[in-house]
C-alpha atoms as a PDB file:
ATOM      1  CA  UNK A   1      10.023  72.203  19.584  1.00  0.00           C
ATOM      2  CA  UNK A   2      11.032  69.619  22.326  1.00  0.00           C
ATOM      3  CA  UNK A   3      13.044  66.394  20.800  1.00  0.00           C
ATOM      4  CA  UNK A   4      12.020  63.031  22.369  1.00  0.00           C
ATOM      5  CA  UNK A   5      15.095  62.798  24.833  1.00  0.00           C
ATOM      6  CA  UNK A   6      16.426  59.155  25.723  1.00  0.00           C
ATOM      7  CA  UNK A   7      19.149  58.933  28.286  1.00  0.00           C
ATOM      8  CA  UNK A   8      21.796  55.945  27.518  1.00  0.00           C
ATOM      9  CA  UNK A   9      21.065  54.019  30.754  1.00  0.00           C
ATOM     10  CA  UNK A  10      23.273  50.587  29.466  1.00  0.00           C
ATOM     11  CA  UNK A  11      26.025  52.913  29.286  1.00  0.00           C
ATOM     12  CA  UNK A  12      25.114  54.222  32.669  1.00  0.00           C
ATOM     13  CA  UNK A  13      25.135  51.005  33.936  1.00  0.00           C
ATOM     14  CA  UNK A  14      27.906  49.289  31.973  1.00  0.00           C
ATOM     15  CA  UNK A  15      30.119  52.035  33.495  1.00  0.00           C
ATOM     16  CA  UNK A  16      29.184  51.607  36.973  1.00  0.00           C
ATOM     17  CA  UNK A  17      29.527  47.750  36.315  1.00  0.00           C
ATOM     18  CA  UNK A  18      33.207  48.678  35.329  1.00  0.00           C
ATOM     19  CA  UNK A  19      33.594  50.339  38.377  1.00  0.00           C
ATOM     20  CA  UNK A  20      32.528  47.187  40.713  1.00  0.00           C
ATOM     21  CA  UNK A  21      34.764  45.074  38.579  1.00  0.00           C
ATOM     22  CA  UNK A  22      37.413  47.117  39.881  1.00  0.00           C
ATOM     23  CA  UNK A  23      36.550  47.205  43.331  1.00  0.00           C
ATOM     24  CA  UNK A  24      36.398  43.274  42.901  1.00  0.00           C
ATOM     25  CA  UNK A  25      39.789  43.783  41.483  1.00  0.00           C
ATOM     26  CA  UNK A  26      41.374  45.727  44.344  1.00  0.00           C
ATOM     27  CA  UNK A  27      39.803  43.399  47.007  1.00  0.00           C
ATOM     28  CA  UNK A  28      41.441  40.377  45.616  1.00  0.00           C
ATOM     29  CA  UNK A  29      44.778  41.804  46.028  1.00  0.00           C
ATOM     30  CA  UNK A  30      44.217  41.773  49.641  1.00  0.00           C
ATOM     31  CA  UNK A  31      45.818  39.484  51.183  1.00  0.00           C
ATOM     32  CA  UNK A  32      43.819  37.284  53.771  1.00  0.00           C
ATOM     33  CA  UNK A  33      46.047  35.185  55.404  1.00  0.00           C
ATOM     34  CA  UNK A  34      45.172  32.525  52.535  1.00  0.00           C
ATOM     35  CA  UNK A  35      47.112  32.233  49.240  1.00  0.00           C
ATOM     36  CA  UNK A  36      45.889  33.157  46.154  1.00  0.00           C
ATOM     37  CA  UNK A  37      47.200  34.182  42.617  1.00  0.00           C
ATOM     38  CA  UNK A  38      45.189  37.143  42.561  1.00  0.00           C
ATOM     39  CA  UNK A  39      46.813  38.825  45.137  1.00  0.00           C
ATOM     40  CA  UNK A  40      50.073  39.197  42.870  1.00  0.00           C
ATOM     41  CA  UNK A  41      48.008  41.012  40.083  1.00  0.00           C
ATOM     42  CA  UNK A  42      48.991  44.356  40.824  1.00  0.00           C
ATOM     43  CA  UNK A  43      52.466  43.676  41.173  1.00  0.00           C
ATOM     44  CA  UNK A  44      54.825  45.163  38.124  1.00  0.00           C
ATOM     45  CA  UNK A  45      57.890  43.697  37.178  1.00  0.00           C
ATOM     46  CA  UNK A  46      61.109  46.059  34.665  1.00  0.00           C
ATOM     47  CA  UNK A  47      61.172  43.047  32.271  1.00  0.00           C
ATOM     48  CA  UNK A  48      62.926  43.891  29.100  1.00  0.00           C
ATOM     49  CA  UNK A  49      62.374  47.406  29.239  1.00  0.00           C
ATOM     50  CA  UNK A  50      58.952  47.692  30.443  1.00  0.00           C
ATOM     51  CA  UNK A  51      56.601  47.187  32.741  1.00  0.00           C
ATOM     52  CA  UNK A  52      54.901  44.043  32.897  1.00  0.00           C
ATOM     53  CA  UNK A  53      52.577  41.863  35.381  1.00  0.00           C
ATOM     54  CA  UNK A  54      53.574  39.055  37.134  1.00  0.00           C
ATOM     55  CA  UNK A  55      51.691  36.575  35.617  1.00  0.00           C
ATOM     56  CA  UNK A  56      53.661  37.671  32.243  1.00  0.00           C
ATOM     57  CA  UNK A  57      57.247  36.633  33.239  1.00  0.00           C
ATOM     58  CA  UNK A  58      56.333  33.464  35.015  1.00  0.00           C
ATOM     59  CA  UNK A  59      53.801  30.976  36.093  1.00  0.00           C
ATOM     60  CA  UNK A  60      51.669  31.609  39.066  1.00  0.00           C
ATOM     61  CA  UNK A  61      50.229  28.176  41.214  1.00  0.00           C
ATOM     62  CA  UNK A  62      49.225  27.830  44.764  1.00  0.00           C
ATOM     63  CA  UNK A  63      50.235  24.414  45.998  1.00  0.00           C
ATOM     64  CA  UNK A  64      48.831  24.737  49.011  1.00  0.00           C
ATOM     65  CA  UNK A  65      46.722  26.809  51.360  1.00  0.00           C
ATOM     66  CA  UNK A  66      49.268  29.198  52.726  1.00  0.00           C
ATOM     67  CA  UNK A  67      52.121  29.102  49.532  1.00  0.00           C
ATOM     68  CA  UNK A  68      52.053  30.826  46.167  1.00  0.00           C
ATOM     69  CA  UNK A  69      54.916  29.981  43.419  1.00  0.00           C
ATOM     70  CA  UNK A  70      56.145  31.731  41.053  1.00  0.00           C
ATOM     71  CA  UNK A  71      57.926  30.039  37.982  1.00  0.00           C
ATOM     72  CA  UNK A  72      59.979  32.345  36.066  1.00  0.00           C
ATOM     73  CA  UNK A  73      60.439  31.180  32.548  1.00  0.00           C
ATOM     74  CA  UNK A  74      63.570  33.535  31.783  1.00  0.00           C
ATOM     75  CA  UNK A  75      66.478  32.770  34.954  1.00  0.00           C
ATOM     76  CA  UNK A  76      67.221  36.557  33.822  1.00  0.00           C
ATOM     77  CA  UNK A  77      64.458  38.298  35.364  1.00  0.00           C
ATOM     78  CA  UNK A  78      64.076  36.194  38.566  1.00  0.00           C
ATOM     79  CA  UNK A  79      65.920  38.850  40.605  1.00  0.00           C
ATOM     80  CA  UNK A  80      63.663  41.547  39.173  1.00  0.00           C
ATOM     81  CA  UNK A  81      60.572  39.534  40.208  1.00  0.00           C
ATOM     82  CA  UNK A  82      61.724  38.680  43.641  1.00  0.00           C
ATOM     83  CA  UNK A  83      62.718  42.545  44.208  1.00  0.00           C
ATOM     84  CA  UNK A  84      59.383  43.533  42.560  1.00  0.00           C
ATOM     85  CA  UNK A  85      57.498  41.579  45.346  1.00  0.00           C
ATOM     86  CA  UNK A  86      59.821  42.891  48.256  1.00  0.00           C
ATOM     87  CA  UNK A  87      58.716  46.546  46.972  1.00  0.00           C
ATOM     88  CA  UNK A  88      54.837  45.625  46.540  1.00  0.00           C
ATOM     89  CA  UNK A  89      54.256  46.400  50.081  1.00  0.00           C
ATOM     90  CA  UNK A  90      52.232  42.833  50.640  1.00  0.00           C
ATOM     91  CA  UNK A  91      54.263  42.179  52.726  1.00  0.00           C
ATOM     92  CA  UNK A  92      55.693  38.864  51.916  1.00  0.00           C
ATOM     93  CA  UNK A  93      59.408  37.591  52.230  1.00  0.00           C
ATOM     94  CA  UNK A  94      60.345  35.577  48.665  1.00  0.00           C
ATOM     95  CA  UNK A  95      62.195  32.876  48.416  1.00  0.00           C
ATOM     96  CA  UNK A  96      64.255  31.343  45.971  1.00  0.00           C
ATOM     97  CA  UNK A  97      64.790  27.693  44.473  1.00  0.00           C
ATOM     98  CA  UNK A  98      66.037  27.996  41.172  1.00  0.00           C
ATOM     99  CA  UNK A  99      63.775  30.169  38.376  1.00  0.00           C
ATOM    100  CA  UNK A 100      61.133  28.906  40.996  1.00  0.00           C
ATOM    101  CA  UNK A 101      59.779  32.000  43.662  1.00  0.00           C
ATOM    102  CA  UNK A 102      58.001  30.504  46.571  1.00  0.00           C
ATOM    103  CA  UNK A 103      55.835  32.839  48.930  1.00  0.00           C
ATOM    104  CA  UNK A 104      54.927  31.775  52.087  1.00  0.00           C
ATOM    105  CA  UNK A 105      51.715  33.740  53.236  1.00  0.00           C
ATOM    106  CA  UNK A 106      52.076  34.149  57.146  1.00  0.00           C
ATOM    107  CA  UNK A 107      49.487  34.183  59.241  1.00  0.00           C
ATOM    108  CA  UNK A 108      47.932  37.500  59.937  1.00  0.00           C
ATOM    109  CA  UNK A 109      47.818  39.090  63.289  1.00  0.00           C
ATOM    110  CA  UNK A 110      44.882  41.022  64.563  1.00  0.00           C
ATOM    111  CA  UNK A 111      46.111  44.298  64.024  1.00  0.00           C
ATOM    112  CA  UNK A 112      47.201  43.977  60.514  1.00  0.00           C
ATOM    113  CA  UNK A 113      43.395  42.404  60.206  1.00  0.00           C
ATOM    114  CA  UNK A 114      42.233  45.469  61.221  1.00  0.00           C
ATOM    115  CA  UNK A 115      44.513  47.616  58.715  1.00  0.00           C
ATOM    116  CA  UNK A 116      43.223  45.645  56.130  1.00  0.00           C
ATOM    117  CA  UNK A 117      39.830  45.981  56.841  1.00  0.00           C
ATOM    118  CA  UNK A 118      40.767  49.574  56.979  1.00  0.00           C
ATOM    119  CA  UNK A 119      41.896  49.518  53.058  1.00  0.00           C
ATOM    120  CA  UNK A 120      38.978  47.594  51.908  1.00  0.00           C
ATOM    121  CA  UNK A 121      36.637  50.067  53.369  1.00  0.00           C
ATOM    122  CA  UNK A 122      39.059  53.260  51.434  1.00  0.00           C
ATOM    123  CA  UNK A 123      38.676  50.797  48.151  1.00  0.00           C
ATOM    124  CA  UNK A 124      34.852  50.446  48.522  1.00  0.00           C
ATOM    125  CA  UNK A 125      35.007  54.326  49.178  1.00  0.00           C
ATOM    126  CA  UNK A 126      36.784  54.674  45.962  1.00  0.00           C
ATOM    127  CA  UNK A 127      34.251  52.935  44.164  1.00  0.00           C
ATOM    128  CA  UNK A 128      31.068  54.519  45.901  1.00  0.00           C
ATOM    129  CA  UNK A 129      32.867  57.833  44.639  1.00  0.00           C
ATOM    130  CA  UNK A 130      32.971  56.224  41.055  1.00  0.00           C
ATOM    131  CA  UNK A 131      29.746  55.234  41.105  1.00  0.00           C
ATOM    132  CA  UNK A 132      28.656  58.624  42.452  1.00  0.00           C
ATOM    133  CA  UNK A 133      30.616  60.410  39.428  1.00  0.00           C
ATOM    134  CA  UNK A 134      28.850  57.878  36.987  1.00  0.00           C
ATOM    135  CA  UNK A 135      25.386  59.479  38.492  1.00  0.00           C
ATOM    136  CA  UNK A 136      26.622  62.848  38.336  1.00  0.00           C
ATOM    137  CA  UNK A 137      27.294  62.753  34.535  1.00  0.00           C
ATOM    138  CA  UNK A 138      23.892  61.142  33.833  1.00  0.00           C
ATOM    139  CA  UNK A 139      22.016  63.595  36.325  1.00  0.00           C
ATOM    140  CA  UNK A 140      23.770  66.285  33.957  1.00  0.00           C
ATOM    141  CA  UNK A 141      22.630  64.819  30.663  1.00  0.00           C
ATOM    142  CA  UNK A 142      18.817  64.934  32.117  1.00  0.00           C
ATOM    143  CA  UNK A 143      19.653  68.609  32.686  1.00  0.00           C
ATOM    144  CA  UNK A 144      20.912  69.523  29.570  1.00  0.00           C
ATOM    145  CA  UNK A 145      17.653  67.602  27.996  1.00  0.00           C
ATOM    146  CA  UNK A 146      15.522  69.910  30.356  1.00  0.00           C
ATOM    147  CA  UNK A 147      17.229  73.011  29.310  1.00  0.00           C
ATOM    148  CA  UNK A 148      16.440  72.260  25.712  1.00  0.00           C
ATOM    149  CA  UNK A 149      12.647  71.561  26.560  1.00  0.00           C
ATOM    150  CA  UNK A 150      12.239  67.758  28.232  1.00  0.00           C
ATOM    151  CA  UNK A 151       9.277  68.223  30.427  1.00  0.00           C
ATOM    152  CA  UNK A 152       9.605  68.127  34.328  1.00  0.00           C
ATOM    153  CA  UNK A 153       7.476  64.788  34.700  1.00  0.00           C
ATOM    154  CA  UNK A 154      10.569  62.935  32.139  1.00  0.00           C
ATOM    155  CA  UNK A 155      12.740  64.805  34.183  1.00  0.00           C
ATOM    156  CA  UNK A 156      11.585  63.399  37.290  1.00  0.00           C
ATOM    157  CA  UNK A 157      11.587  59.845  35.947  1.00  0.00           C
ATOM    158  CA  UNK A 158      14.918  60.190  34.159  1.00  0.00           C
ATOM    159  CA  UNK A 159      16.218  60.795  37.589  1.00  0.00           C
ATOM    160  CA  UNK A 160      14.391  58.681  39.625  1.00  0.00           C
ATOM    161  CA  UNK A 161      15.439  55.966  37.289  1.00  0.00           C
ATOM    162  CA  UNK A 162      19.709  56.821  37.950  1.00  0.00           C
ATOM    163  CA  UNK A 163      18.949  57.138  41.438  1.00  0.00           C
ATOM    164  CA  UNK A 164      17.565  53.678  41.306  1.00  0.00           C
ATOM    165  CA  UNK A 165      20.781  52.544  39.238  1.00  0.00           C
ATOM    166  CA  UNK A 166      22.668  54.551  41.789  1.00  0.00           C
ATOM    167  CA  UNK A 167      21.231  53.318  44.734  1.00  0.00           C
ATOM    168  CA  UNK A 168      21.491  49.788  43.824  1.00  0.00           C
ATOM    169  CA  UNK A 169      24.980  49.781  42.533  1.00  0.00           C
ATOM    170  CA  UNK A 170      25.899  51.362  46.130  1.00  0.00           C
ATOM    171  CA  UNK A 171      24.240  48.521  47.791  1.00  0.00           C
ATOM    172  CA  UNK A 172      26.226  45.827  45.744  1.00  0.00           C
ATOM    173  CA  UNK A 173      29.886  48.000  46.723  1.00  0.00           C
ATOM    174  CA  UNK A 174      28.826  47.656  50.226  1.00  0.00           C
ATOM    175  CA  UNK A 175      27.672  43.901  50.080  1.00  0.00           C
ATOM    176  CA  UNK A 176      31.327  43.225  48.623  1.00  0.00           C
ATOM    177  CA  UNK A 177      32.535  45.401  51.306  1.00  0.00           C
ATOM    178  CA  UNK A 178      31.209  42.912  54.170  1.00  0.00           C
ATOM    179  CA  UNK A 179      31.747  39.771  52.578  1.00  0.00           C
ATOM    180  CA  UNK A 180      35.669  40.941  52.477  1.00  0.00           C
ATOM    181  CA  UNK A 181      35.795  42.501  55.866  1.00  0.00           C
ATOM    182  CA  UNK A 182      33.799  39.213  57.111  1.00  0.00           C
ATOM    183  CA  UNK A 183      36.913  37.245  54.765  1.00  0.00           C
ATOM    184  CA  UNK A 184      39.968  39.718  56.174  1.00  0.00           C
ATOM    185  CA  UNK A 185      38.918  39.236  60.068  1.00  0.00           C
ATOM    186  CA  UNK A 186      38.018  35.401  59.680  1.00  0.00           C
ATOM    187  CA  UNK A 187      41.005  33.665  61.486  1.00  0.00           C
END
């Protein structure tokens, strides 16, 4: 009567992969007193009708250690990339040379260290939810298998086995957690 059951672990893990990827994502746009490109990515600019990234309308380069620059190909939109990054909450005061949008990244101060740090742990939170929701749905497909006649020793290592998945994947959210904390209160 019982159906071999086989629970889709890659897809398991590909998902809770996706969700560290974003994590990764969402710690790069925090800004650590050091430029970098990345920290633009979230940042949407109303170019011809629609929303569109940064790196879309204009070339992103960091010259140096504490200056991004932004060169806009169309002079057009160069206001509406300069007032996109005053509204992006980062922080940073544009300013302009031409279709050129240089960003000088100021030196952090100890409390807004400590805000940061303060964000990257509610992003790591985010994804240890994720990840948690990821488990959920797989813990419920070893369920359903039970109901329909999986014994209680697959069951057992079905869920041992997404545990392990789980347990791991925490560990990695919380190793990029320290390495960025470690990065945001480095002066």
């Amino acid at each position: 009567m019982s159906e071999e059951f086989e629970l889709d672990t890659d897809d398991l893990k590909r998902r809770m992969e996706g969700a560290m990827a974003n994590l990764k994502t969402e710690f790069a746009s925090l800004r650590t007193g050091r430029a970098s490109g990345s920290m633009l990515e979230p940042v949407m600019v109303d170019a011809y009708g629609s929303m569109t990234p940064i790196n879309q309308v204009g070339t992103v380069n960091v010259p140096e250690p504490r200056m991004v620059t932004i060169n806009v190909w169309d002079k057009g939109l160069v206001g509406k990339v300069e007032k996109a990054i005053r509204e992006s909450g980062l922080g940073i005061n544009p300013q302009l040379n031409g279709t050129i949008i240089m960003l000088p990244i100021p030196e952090l101060n100890e409390e807004r260290r400590r805000e940061l740090g303060k964000v990257a742990g509610q992003y790591a939170e985010s994804g240890r939810v994720a990840v948690r929701n990821i488990r959920r749905d797989g813990m419920d497909q070893i369920k359903k298998a039970k109901n329909n006649g999986m014994s209680e020793d697959d069951q057992k290592l079905w869920e041992a086995e997404v545990q392990d998945m789980t347990d791991a994947m925490i560990k990695a959210v919380d190793d990029a957690l320290e390495i960025k904390q470690a990065e945001i209160m480095q002066v």
